[in-house]
N, C-alpha and C. Protein backbone atom coordinates (compact mmCIF):
# COMPACT_ATOMS: atom_id res chain seq x y z
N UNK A 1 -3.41 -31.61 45.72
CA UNK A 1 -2.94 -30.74 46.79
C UNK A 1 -4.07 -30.44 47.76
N UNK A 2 -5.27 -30.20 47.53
CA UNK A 2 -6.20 -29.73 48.21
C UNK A 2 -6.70 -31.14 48.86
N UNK A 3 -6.67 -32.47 48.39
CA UNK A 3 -6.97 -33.64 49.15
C UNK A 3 -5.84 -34.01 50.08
N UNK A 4 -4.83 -33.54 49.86
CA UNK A 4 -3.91 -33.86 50.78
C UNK A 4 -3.84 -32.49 51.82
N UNK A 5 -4.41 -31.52 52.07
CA UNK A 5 -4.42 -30.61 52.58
C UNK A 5 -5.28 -30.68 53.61
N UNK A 6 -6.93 -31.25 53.11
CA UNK A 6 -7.87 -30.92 53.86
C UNK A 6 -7.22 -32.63 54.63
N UNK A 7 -6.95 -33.59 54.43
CA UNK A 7 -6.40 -34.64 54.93
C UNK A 7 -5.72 -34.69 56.58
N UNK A 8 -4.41 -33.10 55.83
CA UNK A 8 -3.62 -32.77 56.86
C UNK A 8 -4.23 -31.95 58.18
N UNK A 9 -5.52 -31.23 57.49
CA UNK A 9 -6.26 -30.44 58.45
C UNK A 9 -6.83 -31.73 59.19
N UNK A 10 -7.17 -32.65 58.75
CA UNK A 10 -8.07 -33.53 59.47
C UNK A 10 -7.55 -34.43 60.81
N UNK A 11 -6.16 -34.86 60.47
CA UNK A 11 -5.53 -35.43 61.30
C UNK A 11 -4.59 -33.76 62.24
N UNK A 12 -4.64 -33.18 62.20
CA UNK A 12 -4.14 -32.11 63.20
C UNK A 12 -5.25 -32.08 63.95
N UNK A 13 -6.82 -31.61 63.22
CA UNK A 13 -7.60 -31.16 64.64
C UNK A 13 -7.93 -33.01 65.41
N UNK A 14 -7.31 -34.17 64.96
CA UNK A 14 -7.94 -34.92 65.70
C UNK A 14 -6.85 -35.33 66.82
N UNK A 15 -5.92 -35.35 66.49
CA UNK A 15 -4.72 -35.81 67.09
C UNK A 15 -3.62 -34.56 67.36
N UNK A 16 -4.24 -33.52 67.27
CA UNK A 16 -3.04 -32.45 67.34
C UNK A 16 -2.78 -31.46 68.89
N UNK A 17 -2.70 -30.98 69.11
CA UNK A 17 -2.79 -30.32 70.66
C UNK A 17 -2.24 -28.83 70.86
N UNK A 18 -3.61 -28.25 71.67
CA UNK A 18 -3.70 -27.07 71.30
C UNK A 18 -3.72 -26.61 72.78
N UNK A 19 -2.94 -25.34 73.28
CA UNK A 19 -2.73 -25.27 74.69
C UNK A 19 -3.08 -23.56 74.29
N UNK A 20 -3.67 -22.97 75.75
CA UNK A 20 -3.93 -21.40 75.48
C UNK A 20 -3.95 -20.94 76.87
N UNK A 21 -2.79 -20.20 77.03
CA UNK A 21 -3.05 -19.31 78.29
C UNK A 21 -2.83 -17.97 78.59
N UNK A 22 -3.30 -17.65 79.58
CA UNK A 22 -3.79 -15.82 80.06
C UNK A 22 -3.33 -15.57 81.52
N UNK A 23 -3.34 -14.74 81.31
CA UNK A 23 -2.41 -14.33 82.37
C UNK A 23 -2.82 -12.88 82.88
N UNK A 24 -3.42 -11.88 83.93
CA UNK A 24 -3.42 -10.99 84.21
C UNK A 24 -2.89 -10.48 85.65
N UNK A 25 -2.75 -9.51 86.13
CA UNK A 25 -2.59 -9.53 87.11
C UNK A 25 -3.09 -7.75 88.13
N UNK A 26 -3.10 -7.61 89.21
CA UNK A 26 -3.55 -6.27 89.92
C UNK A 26 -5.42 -6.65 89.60
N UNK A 27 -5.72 -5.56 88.97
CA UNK A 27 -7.56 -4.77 88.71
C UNK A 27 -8.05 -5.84 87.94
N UNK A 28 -7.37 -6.47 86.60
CA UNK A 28 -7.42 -7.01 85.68
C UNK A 28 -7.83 -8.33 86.20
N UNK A 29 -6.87 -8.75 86.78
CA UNK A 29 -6.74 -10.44 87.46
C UNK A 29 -8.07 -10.38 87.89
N UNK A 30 -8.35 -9.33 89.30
CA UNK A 30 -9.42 -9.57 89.86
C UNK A 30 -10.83 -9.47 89.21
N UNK A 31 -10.86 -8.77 88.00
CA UNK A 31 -11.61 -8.96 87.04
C UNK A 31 -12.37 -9.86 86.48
N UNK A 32 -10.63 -10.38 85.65
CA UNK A 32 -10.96 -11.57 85.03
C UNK A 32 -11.53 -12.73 85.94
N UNK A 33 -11.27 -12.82 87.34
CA UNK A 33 -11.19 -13.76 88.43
C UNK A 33 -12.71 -13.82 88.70
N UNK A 34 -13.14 -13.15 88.62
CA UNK A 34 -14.70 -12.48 89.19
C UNK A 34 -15.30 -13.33 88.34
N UNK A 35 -15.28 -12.77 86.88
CA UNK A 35 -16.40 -13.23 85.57
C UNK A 35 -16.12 -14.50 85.62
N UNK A 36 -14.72 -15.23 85.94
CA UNK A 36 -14.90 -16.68 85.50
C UNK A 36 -15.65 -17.47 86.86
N UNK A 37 -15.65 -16.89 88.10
CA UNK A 37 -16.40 -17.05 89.26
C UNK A 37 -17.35 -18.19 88.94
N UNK A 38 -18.29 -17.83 88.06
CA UNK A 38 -19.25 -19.00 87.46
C UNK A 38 -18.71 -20.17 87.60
N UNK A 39 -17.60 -20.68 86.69
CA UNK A 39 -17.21 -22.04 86.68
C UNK A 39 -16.12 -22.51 88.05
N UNK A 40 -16.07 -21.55 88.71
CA UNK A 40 -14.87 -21.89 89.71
C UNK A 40 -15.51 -22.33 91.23
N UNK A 41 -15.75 -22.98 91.22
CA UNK A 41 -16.47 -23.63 92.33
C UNK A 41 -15.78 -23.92 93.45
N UNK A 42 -15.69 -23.50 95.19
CA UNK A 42 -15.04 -23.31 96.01
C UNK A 42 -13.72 -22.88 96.52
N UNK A 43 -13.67 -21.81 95.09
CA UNK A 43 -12.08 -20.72 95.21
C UNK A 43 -12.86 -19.67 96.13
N UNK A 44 -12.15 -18.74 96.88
CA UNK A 44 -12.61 -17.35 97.84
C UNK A 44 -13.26 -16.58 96.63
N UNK A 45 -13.70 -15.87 97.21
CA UNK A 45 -14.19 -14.72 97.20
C UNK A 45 -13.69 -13.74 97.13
N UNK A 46 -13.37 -12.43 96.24
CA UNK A 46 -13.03 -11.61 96.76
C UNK A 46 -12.51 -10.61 97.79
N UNK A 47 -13.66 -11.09 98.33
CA UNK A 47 -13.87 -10.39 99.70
C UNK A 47 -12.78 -11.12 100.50
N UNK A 48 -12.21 -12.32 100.19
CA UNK A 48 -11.90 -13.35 101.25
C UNK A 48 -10.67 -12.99 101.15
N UNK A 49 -9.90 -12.37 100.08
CA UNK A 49 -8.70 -12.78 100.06
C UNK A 49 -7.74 -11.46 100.78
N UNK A 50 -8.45 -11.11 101.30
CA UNK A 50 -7.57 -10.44 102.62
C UNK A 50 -6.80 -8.83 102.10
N UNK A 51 -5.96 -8.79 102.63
CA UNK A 51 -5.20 -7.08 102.16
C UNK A 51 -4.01 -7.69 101.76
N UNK A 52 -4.16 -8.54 99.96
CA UNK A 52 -3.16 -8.70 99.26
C UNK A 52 -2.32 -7.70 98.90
N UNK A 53 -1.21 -8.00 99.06
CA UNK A 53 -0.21 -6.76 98.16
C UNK A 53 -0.31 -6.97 96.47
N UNK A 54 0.05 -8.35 95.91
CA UNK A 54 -0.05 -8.50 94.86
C UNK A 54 -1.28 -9.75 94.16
N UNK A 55 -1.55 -9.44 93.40
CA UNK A 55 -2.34 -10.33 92.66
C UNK A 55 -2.39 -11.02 91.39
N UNK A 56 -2.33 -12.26 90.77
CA UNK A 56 -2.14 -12.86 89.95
C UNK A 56 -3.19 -13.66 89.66
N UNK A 57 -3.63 -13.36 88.25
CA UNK A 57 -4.34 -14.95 87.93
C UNK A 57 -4.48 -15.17 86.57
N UNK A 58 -4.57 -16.70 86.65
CA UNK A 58 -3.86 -17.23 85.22
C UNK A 58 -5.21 -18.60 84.87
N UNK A 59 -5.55 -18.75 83.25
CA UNK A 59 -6.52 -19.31 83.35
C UNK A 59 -4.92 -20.26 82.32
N UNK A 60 -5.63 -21.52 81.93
CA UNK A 60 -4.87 -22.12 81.51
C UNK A 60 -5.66 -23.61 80.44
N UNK A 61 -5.89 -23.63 79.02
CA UNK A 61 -6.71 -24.65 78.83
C UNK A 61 -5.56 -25.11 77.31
N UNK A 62 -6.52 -26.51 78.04
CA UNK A 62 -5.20 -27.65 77.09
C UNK A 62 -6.49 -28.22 76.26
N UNK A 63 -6.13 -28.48 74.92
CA UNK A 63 -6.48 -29.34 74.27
C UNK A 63 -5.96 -30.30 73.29
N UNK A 64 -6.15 -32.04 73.57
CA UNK A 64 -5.84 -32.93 72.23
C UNK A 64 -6.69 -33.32 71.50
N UNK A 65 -6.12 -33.24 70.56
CA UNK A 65 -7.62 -34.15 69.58
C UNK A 65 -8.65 -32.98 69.82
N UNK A 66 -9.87 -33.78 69.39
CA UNK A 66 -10.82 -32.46 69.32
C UNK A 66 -12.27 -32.85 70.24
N UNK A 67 -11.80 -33.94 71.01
CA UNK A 67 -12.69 -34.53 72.05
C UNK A 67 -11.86 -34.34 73.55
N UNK A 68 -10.94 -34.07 73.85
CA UNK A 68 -10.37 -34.52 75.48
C UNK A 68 -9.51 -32.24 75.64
N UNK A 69 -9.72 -32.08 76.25
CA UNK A 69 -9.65 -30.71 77.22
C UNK A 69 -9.85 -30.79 78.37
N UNK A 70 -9.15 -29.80 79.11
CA UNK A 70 -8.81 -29.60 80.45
C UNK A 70 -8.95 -27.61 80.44
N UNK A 71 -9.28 -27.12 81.95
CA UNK A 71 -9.30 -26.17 82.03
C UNK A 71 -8.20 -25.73 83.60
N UNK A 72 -8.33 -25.35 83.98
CA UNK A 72 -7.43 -24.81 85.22
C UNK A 72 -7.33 -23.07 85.54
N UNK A 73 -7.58 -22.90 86.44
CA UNK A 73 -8.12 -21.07 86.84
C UNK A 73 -7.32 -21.38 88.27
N UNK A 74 -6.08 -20.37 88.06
CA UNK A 74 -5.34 -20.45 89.19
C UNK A 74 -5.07 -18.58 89.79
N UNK A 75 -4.95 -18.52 90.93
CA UNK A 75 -5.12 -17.52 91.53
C UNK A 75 -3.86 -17.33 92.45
N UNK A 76 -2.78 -16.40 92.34
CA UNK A 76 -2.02 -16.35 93.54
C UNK A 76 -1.74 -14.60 93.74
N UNK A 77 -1.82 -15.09 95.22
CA UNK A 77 -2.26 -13.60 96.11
C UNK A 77 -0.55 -13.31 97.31
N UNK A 78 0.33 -12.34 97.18
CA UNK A 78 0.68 -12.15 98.33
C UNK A 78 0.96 -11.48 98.83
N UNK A 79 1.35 -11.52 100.05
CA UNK A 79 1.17 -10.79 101.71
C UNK A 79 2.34 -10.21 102.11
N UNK A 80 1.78 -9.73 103.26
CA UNK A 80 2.94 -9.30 104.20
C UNK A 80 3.19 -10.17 104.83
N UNK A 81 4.30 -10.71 105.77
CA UNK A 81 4.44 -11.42 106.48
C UNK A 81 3.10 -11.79 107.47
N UNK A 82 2.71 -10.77 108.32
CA UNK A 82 1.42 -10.86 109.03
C UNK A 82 0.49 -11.55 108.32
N UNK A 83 0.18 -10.87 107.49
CA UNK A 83 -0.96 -11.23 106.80
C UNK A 83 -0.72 -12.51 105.98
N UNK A 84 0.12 -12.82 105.71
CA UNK A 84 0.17 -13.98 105.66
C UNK A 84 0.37 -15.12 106.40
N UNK A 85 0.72 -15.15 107.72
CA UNK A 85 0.27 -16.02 108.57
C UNK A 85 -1.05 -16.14 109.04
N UNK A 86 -1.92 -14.83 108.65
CA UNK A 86 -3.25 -15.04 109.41
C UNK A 86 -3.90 -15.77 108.14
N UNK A 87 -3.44 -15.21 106.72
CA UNK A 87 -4.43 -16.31 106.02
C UNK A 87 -3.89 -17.31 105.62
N UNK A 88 -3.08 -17.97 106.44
CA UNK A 88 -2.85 -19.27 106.54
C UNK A 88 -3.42 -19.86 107.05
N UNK A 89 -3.46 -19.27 108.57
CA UNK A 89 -4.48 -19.78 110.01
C UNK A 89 -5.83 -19.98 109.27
N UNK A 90 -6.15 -19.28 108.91
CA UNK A 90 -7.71 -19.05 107.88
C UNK A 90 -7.81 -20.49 107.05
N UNK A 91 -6.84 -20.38 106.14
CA UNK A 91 -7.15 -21.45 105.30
C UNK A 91 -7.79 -22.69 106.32
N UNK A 92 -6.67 -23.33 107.54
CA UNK A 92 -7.04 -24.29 108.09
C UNK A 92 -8.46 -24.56 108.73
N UNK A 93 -9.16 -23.45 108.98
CA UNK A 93 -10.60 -23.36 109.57
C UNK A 93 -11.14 -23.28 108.39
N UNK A 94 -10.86 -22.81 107.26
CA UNK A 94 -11.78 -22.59 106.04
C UNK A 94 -12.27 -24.00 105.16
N UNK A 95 -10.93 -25.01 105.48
CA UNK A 95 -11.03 -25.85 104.19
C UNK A 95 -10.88 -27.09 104.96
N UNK A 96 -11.24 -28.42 104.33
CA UNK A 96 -10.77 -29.52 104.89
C UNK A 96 -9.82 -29.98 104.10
N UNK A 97 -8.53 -30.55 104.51
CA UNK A 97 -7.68 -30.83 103.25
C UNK A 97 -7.52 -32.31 103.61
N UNK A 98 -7.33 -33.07 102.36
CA UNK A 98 -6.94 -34.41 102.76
C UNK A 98 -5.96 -34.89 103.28
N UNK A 99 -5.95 -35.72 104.00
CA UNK A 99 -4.48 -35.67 104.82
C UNK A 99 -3.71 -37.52 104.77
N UNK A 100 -4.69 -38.55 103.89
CA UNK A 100 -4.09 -39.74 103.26
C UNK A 100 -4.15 -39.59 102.07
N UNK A 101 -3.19 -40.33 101.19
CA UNK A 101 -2.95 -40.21 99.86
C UNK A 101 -4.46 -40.92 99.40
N UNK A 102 -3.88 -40.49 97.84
CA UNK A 102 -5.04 -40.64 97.08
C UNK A 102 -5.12 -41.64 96.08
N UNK A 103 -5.74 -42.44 95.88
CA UNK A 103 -5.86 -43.84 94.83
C UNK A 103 -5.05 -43.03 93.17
N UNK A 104 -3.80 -43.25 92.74
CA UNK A 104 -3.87 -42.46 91.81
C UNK A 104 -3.17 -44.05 90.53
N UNK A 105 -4.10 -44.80 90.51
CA UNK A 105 -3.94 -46.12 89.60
C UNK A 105 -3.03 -46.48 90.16
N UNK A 106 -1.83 -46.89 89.68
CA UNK A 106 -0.72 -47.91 89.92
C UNK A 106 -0.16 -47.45 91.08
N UNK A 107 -0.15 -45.82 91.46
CA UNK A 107 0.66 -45.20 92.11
C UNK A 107 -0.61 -44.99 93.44
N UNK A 108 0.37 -43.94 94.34
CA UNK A 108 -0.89 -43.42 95.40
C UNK A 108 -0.49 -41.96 95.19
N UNK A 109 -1.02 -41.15 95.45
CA UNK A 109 -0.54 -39.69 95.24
C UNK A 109 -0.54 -39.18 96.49
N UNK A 110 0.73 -38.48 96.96
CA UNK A 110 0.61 -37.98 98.22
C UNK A 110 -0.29 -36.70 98.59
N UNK A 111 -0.79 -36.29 100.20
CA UNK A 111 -1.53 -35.24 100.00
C UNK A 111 -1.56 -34.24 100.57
N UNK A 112 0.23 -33.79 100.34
CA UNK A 112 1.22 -32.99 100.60
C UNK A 112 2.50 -33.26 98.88
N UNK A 113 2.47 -32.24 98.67
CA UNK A 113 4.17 -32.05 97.72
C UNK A 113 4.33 -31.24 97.50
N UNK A 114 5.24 -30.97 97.26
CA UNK A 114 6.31 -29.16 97.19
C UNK A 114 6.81 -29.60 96.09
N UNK A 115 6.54 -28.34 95.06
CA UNK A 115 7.07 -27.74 93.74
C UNK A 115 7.49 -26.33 93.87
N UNK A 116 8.56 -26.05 93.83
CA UNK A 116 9.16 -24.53 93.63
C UNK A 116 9.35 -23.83 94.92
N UNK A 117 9.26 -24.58 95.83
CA UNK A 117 9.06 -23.91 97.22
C UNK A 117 7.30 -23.79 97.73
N UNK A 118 6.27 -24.34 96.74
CA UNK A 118 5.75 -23.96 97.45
C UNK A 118 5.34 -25.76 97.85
N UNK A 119 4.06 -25.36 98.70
CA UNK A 119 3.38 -26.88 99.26
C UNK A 119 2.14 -26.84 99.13
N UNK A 120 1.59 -27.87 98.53
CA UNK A 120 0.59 -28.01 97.66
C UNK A 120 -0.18 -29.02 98.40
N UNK A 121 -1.20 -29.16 98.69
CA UNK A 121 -2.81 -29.91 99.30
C UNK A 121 -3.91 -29.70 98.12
N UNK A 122 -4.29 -30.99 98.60
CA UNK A 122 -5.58 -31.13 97.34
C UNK A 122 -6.99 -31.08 98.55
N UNK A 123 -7.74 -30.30 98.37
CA UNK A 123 -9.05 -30.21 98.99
C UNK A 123 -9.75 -31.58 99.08
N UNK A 124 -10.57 -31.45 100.45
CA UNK A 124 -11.25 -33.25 100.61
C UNK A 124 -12.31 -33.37 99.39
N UNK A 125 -12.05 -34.35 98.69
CA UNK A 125 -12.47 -35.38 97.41
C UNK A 125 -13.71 -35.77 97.96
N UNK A 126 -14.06 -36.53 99.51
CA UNK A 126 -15.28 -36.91 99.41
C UNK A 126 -16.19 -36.70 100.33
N UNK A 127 -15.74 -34.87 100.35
CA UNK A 127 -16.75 -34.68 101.86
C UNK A 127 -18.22 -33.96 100.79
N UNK A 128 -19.23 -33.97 101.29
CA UNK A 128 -20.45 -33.24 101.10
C UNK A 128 -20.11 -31.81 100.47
N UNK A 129 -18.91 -31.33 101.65
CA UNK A 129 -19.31 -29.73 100.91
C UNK A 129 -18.54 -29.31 99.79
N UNK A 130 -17.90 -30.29 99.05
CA UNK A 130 -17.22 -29.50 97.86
C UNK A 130 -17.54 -30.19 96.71
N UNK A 131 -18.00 -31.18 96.74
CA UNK A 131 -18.96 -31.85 95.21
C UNK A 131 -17.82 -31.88 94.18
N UNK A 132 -16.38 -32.21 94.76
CA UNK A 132 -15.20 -32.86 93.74
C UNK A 132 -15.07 -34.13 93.47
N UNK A 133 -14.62 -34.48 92.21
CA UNK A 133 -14.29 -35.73 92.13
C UNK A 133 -13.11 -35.80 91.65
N UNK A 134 -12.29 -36.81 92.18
CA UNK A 134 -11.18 -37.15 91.91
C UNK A 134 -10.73 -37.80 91.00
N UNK A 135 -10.23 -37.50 89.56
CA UNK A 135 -9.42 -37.01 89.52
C UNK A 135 -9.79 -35.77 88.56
N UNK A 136 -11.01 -35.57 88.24
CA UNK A 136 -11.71 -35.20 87.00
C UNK A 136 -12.25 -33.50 87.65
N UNK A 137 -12.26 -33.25 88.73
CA UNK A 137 -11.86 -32.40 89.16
C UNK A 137 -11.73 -31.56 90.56
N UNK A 138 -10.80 -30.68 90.69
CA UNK A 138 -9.63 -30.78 92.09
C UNK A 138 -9.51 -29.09 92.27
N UNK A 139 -9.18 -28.93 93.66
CA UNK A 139 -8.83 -27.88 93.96
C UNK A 139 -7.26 -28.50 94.75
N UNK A 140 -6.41 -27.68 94.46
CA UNK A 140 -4.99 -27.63 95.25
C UNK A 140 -4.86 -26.22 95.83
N UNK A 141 -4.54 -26.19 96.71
CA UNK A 141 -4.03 -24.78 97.68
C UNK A 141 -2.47 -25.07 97.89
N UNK A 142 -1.64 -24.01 97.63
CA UNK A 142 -0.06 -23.95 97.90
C UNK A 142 -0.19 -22.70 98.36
N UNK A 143 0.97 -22.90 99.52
CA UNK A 143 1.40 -21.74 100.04
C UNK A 143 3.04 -21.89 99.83
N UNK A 144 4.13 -20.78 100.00
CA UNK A 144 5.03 -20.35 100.07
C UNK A 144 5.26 -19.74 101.02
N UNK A 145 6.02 -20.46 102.30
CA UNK A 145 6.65 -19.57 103.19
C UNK A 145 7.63 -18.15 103.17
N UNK A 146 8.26 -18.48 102.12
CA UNK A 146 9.44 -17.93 101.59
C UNK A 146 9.27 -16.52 101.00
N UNK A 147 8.23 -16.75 100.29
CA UNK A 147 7.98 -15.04 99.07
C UNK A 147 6.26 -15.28 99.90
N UNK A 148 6.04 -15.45 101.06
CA UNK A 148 4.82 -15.02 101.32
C UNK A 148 3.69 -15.17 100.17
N UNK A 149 3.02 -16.34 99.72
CA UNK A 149 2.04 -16.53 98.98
C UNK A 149 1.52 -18.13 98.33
N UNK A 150 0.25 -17.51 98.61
CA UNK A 150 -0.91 -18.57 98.73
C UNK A 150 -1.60 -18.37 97.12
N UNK A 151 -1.39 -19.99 96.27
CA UNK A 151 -1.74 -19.86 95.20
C UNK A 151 -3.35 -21.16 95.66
N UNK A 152 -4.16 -20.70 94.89
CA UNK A 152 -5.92 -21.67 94.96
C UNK A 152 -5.53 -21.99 92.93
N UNK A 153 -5.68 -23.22 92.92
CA UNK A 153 -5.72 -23.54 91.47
C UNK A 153 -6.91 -24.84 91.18
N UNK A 154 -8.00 -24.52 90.90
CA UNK A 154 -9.09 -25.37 90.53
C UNK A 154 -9.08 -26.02 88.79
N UNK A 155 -9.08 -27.24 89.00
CA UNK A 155 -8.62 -28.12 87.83
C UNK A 155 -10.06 -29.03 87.64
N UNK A 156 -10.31 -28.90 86.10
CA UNK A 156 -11.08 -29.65 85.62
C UNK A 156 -10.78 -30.26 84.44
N UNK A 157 -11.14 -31.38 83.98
CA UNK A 157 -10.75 -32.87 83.06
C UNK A 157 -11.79 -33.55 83.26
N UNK A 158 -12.94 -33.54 82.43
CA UNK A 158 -14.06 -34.71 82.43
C UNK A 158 -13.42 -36.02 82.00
N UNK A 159 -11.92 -36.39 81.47
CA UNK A 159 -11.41 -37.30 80.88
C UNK A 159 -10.15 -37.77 81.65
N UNK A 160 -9.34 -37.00 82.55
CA UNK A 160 -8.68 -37.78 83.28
C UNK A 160 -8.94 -38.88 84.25
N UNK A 161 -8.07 -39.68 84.16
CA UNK A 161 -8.68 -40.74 84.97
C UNK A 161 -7.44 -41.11 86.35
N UNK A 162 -6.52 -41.21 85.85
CA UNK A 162 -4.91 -40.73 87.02
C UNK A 162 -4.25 -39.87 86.98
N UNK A 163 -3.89 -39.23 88.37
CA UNK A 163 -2.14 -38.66 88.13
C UNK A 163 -1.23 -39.45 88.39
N UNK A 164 -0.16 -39.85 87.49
CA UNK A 164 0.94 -40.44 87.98
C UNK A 164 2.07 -39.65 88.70
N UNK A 165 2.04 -38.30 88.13
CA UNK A 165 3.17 -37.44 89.07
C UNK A 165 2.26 -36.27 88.89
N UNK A 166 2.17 -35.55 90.58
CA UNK A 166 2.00 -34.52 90.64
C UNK A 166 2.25 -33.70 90.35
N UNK A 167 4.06 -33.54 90.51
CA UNK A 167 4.92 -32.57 89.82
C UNK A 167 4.42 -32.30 88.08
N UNK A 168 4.76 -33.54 87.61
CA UNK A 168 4.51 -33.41 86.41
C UNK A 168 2.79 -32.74 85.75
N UNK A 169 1.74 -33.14 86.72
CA UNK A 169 0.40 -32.90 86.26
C UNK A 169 0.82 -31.54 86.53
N UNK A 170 1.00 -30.78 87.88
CA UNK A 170 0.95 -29.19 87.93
C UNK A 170 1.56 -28.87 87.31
N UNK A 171 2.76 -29.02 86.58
CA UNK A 171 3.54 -28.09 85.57
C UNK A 171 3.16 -28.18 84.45
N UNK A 172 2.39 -29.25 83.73
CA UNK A 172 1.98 -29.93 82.18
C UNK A 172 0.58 -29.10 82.10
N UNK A 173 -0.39 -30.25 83.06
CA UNK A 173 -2.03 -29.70 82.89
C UNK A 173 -2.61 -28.69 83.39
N UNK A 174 -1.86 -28.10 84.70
CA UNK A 174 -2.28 -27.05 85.12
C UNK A 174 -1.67 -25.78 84.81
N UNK A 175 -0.56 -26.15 83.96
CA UNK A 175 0.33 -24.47 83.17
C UNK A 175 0.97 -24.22 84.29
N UNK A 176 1.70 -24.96 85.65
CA UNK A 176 2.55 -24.40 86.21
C UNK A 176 3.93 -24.30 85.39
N UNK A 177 4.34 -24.49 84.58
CA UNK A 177 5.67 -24.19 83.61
C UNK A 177 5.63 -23.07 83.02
N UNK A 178 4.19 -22.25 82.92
CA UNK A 178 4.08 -20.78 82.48
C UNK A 178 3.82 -20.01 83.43
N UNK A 179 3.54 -20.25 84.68
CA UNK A 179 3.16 -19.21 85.77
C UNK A 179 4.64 -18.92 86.76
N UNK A 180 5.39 -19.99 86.76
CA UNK A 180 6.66 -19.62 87.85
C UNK A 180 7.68 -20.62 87.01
C-alpha cells in the first residue's frame, strides 16, 4: 500500500495540474496590486489609474507537472462614462499596441478580439520600451464600452511557445472563466 501510494503521489505531482486563484477587490485589490508591482512590468501605476469607481484584481497561477507554470496579474478598473473616455484617450498616447497579427505557429493571432464584450490588444512585442516576448510573456489591455471598464492583464509562461485561440488562452491560462 505505501509503494503504491508514494507511486500515486509521484505521478500526480508530475503530470497532475494544479490551478490557484485570488481575487480581491476596493483597498485590498489595490494592495495586493501594489506588492505584486515587483513582477508586473508595464501595468499603471496607481497613481495612473484615474478616479476609478470600482476596483478589481485577480492574480491567477496554473500549474502541470512540476516543471511548466504560468502566472497572470490582471487588474480591472471602472468609470464613469467621462472618465472613461478620457482613460481611453490616455491609453492610446500611453501604449503602443500592435496593430498586425502575430506569428502564432500554424495560426496568426489577431491584434484585436472581443471576449464578453470586451476588446482585447496585446501591447507591441518588439518595441525597446516594453522588453516582451512573445509568446512567453504579454500584456493585453481590454476595454468595455458597455459597463465602462478597462481590464490590464500581464501574462507570463517561460514555456509557452503558441496561442492557438485567444479566446481559449484568456479564459484557460489567464483565469478569464473565474473573473467574468
Amino acid at each position: 500500500i505505501l509503494a503504491a501510494s508514494a507511486w500515486l503521489v509521484f505521478q500526480l505531482n508530475v503530470w497532475g495540474h494544479y490551478s490557484l486563484y485570488n481575487h480581491a477587490e476596493e483597498e485590498k485589490a489595490l494592495t495586493h496590486y501594489q506588492d505584486d508591482m515587483t513582477e508586473i512590468r508595464h501595468m499603471p501605476m496607481v497613481t495612473e489609474l484615474g478616479e476609478a469607481e470600482q476596483i478589481e484584481y485577480h492574480y491567477f497561477y496554473n500549474q502541470i507537472g512540476l516543471f511548466f507554470d504560468s502566472d497572470c496579474y490582471t487588474l480591472i478598473c471602472s468609470y464613469s462614462p467621462g472618465d472613461y473616455a478620457a482613460m481611453c484617450a490616455e491609453l492610446e498616447t500611453r501604449y503602443t499596441f500592435h496593430t498586425e497579427s502575430l506569428d502564432a505557429g500554424d495560426t496568426e493571432l489577431p491584434p484585436l478580439y472581443t471576449l464578453d464584450g470586451y476588446e482585447f490588444r496585446f501591447l507591441e512585442m518588439e518595441s525597446d520600451i516594453y522588453h516582451l516576448t512573445y509568446p512567453k510573456s504579454m500584456i493585453l489591455i481590454g476595454t468595455n464600452d458597455e459597463t465602462h471598464e478597462i481590464v490590464w492583464s500581464y501574462y507570463d509562461d517561460d514555456d509557452l511557445d503558441w496561442i492557438p485561440d485567444p479566446q481559449e488562452f484568456l479564459l484557460e491560462d489567464c483565469g478569464w472563466k473565474y473573473i467574468r
